[in-house]
N, C-alpha and C. Protein backbone atom coordinates (compact mmCIF):
# COMPACT_ATOMS: atom_id res chain seq x y z
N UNK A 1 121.46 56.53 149.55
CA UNK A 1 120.30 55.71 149.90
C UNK A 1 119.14 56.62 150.32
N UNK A 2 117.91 56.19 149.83
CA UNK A 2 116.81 56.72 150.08
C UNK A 2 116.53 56.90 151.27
N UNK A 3 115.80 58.37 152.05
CA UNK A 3 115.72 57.90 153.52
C UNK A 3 114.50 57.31 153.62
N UNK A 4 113.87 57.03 154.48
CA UNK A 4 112.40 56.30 154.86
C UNK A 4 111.15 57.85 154.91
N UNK A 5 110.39 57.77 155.13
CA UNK A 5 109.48 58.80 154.83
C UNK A 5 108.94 59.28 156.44
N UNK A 6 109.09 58.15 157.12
CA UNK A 6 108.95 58.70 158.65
C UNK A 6 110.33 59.62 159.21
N UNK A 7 111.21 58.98 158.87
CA UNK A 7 112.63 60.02 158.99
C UNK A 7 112.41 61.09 158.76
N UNK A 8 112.54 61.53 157.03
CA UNK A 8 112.20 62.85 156.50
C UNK A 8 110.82 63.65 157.25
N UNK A 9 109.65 63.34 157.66
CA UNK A 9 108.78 63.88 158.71
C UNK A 9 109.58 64.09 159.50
N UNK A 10 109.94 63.33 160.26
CA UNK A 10 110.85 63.86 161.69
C UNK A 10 111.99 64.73 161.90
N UNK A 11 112.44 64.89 160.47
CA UNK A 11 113.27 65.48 160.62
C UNK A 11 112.73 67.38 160.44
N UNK A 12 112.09 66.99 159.10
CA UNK A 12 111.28 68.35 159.06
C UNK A 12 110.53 68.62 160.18
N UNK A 13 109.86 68.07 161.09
CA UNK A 13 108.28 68.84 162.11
C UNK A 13 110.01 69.26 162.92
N UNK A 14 111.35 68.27 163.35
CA UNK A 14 112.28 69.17 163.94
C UNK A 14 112.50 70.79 163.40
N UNK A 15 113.06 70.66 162.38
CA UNK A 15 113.15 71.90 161.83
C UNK A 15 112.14 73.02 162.27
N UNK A 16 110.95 72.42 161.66
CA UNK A 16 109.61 73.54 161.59
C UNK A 16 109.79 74.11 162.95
N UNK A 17 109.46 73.30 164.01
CA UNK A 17 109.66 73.24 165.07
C UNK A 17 110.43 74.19 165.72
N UNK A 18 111.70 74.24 165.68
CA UNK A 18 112.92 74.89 166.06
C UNK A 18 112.92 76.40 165.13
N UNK A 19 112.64 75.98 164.11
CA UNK A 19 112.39 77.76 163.38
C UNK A 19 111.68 78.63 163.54
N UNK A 20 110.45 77.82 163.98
CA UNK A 20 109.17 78.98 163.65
C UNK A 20 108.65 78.71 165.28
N UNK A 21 109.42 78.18 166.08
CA UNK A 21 109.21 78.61 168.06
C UNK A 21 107.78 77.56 168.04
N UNK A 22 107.68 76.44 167.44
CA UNK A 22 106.21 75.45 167.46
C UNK A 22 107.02 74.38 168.32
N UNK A 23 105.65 74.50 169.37
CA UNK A 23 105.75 72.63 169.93
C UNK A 23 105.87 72.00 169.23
N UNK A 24 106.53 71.27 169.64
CA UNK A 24 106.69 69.97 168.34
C UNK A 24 105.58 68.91 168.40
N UNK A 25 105.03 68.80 169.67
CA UNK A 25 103.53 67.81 170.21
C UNK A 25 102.94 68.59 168.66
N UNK A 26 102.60 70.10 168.78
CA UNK A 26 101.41 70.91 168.09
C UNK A 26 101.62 70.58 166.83
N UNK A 27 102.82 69.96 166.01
CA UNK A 27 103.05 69.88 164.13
C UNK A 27 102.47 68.59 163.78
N UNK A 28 101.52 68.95 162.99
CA UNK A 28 101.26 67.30 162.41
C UNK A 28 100.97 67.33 160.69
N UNK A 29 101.33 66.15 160.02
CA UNK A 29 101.28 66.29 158.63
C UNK A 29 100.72 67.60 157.89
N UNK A 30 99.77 67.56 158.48
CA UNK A 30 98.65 68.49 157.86
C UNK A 30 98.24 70.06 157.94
N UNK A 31 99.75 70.39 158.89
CA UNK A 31 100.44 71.62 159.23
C UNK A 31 100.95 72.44 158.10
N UNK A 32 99.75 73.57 158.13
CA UNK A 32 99.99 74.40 157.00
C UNK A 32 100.76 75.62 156.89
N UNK A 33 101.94 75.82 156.60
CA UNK A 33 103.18 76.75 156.29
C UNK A 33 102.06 78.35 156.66
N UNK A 34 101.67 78.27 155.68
CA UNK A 34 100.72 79.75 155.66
C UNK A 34 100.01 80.05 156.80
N UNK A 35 98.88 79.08 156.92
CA UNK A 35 98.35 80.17 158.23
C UNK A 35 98.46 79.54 159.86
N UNK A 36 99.16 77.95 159.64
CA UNK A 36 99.31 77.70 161.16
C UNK A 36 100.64 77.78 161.48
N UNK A 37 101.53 78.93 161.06
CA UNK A 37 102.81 79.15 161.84
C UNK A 37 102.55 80.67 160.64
N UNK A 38 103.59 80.93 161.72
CA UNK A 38 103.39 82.67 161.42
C UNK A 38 104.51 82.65 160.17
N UNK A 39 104.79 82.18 159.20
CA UNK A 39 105.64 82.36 158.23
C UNK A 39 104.93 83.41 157.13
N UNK A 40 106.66 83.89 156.87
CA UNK A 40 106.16 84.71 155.84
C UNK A 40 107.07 83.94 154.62
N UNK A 41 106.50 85.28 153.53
CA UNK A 41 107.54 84.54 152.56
C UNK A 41 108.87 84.06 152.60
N UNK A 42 109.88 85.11 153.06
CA UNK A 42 111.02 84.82 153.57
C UNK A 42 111.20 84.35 154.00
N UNK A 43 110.50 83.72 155.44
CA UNK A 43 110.69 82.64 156.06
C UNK A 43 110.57 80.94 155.35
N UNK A 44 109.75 81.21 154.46
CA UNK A 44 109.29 79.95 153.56
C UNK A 44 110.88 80.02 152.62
N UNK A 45 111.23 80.92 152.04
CA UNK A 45 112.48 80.17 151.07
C UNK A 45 113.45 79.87 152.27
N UNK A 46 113.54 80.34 153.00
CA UNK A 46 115.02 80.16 153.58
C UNK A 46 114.40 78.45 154.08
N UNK A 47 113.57 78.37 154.55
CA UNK A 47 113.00 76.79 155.02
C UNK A 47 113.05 76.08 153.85
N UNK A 48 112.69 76.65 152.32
CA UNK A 48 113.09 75.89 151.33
C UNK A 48 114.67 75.22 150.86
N UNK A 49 115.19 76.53 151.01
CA UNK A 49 116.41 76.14 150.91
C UNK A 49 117.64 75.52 152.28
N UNK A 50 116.55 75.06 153.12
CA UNK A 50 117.13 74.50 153.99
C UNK A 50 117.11 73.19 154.30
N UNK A 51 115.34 72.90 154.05
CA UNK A 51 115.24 71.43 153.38
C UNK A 51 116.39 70.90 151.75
N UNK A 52 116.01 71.99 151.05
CA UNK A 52 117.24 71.56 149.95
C UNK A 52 118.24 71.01 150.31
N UNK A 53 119.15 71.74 151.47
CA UNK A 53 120.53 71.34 152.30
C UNK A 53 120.42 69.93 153.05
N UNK A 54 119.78 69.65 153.91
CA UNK A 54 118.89 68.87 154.67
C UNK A 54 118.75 67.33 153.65
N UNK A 55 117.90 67.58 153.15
CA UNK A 55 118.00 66.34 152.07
C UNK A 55 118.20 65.75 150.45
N UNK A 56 119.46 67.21 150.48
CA UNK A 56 120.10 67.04 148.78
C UNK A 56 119.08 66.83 148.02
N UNK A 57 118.29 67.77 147.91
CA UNK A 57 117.45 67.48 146.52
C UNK A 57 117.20 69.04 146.27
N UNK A 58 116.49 69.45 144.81
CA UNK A 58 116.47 70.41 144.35
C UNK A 58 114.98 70.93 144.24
N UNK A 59 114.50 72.06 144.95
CA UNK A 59 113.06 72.48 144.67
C UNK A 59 113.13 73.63 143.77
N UNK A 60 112.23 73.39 142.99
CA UNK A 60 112.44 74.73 141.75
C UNK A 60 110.74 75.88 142.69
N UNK A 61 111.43 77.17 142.26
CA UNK A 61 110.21 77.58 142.63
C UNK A 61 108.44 77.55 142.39
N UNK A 62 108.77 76.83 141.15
CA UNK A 62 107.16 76.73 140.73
C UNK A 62 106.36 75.63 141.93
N UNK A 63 107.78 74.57 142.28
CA UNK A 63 107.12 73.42 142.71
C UNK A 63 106.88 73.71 144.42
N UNK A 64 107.76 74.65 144.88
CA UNK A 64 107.66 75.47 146.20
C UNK A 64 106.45 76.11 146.48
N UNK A 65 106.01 76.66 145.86
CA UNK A 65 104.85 77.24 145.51
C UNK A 65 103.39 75.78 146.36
N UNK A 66 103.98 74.85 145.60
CA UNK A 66 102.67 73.55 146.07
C UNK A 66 103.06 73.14 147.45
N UNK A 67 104.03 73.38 147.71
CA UNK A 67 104.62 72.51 149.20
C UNK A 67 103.78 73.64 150.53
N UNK A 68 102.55 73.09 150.71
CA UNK A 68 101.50 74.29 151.30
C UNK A 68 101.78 73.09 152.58
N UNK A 69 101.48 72.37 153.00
CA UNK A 69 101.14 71.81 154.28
C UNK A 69 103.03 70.49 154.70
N UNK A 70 103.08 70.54 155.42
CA UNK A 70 104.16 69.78 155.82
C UNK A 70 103.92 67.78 155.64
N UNK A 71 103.05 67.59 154.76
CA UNK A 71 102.56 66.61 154.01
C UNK A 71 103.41 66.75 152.61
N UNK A 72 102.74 67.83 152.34
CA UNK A 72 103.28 67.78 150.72
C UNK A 72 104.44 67.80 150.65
N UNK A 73 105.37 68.36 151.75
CA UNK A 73 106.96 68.67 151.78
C UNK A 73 107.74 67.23 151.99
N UNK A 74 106.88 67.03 152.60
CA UNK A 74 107.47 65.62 152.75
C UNK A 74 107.11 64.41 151.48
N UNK A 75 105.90 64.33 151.05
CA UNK A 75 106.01 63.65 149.90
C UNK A 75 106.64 64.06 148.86
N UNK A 76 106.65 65.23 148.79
CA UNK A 76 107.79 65.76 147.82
C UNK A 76 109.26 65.10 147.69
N UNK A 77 109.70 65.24 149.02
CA UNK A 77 111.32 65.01 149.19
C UNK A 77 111.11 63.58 148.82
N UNK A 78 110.36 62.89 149.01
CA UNK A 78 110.42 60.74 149.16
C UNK A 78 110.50 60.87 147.33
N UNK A 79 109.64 61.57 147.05
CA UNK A 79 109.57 61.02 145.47
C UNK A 79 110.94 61.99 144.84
N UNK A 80 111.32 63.18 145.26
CA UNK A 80 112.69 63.65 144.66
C UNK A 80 114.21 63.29 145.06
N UNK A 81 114.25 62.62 146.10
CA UNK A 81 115.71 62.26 146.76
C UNK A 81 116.13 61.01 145.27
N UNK A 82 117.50 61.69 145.19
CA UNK A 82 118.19 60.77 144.84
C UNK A 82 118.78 59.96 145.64
């Protein structure tokens, strides 16, 4: 079953949150991977492939590449969950 799209947010700003040492008050949709948390690349796949784990779906790297703000990550997952 599909999750709801407020779930998948909540579950990710947790994550973000807990990985990258962010208040969780401070994450909001529009929280950009690149320059408002100190991620690097490495840090971005392993978060890729952790959302992968997280909510069984498959990100190919081209489409990783677009998942820039914690908006897109999340509309991503609503329209790819099986």
């Amino acid at each position: 079953m599909a999750m709801e799209k407020e779930a998948i947010y909540n579950m990710m700003a947790d994550e973000v949150a807990e990985r990258f040492n962010v208040k969780r008050s401070a994450i909001t949709p529009n929280l950009n991977f690149l320059t408002d948390i100190d991620a690097d690349s490495i840090d971005f796949v392993e978060l890729v492939l952790e959302v992968e784990d997280m909510f069984n779906v498959s990100i190919s790297d081209d489409d990783a590449e677009s998942l820039i703000t914690l908006q897109d990550t999340v509309d991503y997952i609503v329209a790819h969950q099986s």
